[in-house]
N, C-alpha and C. Protein backbone atom coordinates (compact mmCIF):
# COMPACT_ATOMS: atom_id res chain seq x y z
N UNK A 1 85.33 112.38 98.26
CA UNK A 1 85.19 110.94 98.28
C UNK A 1 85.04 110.48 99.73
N UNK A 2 84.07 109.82 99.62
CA UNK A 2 83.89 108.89 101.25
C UNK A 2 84.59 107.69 101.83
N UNK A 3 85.16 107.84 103.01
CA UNK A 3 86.23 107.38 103.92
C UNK A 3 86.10 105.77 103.05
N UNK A 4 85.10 105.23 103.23
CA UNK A 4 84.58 104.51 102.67
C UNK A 4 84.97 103.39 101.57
N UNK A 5 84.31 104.65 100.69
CA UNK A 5 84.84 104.65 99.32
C UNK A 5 86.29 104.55 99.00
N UNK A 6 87.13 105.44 99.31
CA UNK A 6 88.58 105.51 99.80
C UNK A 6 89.01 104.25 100.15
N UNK A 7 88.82 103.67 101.15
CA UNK A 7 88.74 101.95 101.94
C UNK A 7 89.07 101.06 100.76
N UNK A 8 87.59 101.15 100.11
CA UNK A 8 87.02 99.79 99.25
C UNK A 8 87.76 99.98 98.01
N UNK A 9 87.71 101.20 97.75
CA UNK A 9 88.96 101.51 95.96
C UNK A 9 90.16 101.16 96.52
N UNK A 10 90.83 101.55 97.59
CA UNK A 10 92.44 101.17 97.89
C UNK A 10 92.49 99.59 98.03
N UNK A 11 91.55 99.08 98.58
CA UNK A 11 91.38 97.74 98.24
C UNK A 11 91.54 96.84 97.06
N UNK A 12 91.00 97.64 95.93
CA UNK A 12 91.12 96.69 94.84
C UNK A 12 89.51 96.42 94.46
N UNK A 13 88.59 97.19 95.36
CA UNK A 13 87.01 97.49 94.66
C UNK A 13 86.32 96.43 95.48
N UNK A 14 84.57 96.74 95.14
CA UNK A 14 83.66 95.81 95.86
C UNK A 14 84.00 94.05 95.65
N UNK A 15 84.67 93.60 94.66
CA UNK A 15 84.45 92.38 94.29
C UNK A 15 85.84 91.95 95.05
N UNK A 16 86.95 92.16 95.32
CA UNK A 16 87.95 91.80 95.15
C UNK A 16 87.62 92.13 96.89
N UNK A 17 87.00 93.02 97.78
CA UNK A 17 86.66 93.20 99.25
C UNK A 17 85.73 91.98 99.27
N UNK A 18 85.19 91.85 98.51
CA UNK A 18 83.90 90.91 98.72
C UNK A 18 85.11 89.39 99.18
N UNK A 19 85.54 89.03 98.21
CA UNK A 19 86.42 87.94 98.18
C UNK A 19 87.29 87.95 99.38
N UNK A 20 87.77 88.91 99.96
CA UNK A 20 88.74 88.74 101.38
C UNK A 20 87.88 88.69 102.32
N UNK A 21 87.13 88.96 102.10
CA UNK A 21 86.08 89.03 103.58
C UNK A 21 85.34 87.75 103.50
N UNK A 22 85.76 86.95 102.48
CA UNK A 22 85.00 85.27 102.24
C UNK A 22 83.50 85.40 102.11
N UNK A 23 83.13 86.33 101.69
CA UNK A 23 82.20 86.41 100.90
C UNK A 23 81.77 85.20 100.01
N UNK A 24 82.68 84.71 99.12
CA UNK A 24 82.52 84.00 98.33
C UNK A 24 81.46 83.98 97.55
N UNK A 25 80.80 82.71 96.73
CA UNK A 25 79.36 83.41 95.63
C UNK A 25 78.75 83.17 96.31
N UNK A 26 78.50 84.06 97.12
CA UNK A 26 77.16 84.10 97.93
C UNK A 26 76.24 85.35 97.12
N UNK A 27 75.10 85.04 96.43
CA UNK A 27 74.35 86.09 95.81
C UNK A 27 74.24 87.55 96.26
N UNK A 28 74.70 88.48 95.74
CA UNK A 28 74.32 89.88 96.28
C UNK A 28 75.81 90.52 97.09
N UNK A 29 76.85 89.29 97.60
CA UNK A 29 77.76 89.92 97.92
C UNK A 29 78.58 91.25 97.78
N UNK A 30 78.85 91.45 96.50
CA UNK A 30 79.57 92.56 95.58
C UNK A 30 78.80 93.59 95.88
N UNK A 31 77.49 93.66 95.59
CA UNK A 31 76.51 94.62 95.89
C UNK A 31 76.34 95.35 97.42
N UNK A 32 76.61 93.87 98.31
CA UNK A 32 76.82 94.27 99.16
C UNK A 32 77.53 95.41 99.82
N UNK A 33 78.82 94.79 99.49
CA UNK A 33 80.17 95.67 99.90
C UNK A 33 80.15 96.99 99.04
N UNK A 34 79.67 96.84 97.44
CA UNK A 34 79.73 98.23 97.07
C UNK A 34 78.28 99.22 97.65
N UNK A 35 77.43 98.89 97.89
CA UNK A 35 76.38 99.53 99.09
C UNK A 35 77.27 100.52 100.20
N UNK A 36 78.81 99.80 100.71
CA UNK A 36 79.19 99.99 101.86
C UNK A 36 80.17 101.21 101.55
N UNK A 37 80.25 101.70 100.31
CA UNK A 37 81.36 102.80 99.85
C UNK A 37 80.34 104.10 99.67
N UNK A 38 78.51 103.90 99.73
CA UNK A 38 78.20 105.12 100.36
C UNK A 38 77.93 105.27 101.70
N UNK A 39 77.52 104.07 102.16
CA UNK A 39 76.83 104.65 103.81
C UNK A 39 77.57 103.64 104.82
N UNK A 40 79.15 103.40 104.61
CA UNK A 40 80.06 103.14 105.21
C UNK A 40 80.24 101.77 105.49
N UNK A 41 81.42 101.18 105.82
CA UNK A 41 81.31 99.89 106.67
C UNK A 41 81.42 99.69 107.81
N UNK A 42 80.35 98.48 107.96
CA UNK A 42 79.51 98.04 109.51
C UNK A 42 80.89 97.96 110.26
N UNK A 43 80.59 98.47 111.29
CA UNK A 43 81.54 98.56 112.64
C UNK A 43 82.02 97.16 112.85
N UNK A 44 80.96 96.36 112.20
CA UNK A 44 80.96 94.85 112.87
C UNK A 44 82.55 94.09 112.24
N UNK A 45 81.68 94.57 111.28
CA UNK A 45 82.37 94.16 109.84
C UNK A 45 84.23 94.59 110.03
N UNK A 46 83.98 95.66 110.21
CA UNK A 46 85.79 96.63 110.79
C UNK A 46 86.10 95.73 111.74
N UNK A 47 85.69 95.43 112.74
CA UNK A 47 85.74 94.66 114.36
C UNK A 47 86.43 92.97 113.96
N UNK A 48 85.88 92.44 112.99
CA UNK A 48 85.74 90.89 112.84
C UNK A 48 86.56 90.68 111.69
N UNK A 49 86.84 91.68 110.67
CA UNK A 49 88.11 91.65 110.15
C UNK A 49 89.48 93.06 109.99
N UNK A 50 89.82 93.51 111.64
CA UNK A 50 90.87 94.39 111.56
C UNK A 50 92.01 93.84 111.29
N UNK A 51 92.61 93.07 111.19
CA UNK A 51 93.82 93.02 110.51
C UNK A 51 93.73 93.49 108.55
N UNK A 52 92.86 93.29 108.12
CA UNK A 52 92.40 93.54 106.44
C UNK A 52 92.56 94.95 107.15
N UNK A 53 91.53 95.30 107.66
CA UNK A 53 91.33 97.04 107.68
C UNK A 53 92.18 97.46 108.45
N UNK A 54 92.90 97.78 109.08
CA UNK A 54 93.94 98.40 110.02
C UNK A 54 94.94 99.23 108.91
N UNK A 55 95.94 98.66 108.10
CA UNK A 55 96.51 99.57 107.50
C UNK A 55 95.65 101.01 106.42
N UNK A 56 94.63 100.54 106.06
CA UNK A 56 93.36 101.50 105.20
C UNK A 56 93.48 102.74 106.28
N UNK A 57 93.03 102.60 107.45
CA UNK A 57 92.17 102.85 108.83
C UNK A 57 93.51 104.18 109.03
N UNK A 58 94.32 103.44 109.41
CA UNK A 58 95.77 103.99 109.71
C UNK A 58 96.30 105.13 108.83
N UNK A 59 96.35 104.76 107.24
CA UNK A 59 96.05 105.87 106.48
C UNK A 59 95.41 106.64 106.56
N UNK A 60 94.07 106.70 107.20
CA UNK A 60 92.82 107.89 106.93
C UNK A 60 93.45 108.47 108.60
N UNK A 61 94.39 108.27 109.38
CA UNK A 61 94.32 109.18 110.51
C UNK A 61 93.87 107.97 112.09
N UNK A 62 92.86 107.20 111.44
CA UNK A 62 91.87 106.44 112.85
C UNK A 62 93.24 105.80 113.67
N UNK A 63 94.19 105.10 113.34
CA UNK A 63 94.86 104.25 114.04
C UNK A 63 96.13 105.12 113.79
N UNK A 64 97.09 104.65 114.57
CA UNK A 64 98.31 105.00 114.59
C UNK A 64 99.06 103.60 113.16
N UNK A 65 100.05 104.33 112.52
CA UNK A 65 100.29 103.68 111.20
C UNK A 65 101.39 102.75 111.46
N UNK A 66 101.85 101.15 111.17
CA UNK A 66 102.68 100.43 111.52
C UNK A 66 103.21 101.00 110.11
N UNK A 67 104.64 101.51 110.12
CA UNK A 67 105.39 101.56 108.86
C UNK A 67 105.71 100.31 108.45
N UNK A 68 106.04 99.16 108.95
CA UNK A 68 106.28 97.99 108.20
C UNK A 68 104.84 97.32 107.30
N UNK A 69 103.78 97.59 107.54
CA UNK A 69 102.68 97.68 106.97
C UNK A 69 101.80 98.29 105.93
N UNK A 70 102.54 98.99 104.98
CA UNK A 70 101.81 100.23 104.02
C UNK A 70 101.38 99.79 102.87
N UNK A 71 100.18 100.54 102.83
CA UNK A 71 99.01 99.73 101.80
C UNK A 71 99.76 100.19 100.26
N UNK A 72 99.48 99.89 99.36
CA UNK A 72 99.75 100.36 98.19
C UNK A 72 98.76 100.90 97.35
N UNK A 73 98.60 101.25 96.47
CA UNK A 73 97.12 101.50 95.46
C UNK A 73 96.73 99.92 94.89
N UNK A 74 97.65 99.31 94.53
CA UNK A 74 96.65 98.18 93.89
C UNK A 74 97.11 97.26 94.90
N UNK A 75 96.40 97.27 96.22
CA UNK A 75 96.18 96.55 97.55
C UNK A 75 97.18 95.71 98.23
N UNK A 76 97.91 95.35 97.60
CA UNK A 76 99.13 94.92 98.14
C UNK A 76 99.88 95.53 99.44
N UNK A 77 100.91 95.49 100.06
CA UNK A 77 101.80 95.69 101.05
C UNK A 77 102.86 95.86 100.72
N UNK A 78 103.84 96.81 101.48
CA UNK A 78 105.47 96.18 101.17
C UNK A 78 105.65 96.49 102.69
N UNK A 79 106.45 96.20 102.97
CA UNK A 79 107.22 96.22 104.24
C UNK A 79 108.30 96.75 104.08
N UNK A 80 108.70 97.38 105.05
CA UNK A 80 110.12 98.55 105.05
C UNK A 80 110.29 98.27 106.46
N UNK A 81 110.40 96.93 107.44
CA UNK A 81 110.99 96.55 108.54
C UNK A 81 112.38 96.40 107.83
N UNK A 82 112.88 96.40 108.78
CA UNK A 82 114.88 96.22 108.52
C UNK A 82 114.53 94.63 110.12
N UNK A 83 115.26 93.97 109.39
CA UNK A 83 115.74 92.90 110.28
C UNK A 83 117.63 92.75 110.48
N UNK A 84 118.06 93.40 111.86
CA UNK A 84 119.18 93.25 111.96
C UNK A 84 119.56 92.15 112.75
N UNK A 85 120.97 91.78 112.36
CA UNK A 85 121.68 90.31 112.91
C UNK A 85 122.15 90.23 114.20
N UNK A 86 122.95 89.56 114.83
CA UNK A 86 124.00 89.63 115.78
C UNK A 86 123.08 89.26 116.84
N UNK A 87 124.50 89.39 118.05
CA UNK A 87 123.98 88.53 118.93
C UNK A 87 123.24 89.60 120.01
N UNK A 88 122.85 88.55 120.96
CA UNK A 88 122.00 90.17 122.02
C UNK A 88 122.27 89.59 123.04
N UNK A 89 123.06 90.78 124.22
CA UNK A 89 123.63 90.37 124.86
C UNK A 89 123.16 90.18 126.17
């Protein structure tokens, strides 16, 4: 399976990428993005929305992985930060 592909399925698929990236009904969108699970997504595209892609990215090796950040299979997040109290001195 292509890095890609990998990306856009952990996402939640072409339509549901299409929609975070504000795509919106813009004709051909979906098509778009699923186009992008064989011959990859535009650098541009990675560049102008890394916060969406960073935890994906991080998984495949490219970035170093924020553990408070981990993707799930059906696209979501959980966070496993610990927030401790008290005073600092």
């Amino acid at each position: 399976m292509d890095k890609a592909n990998i990306i856009i399925t952990s996402m939640g698929g072409p339509t549901k990428v299409a929609r975070l990236l504000g795509f919106g009904q813009t004709p051909g969108a979906v098509q778009r993005v699923s186009n992008w699970k064989k011959r990859g997504i535009p650098s541009r595209v990675l560049l102008e929305h890394a916060g969406l892609f960073r935890p994906y990215l991080a998984l495949l090796g490219y970035l170093a992985q924020d553990p408070g950040n981990t993707p799930r299979t059906d696209g979501s997040h959980s966070s496993s930060r610990r927030v401790e109290t008290g005073s600092v001195p």
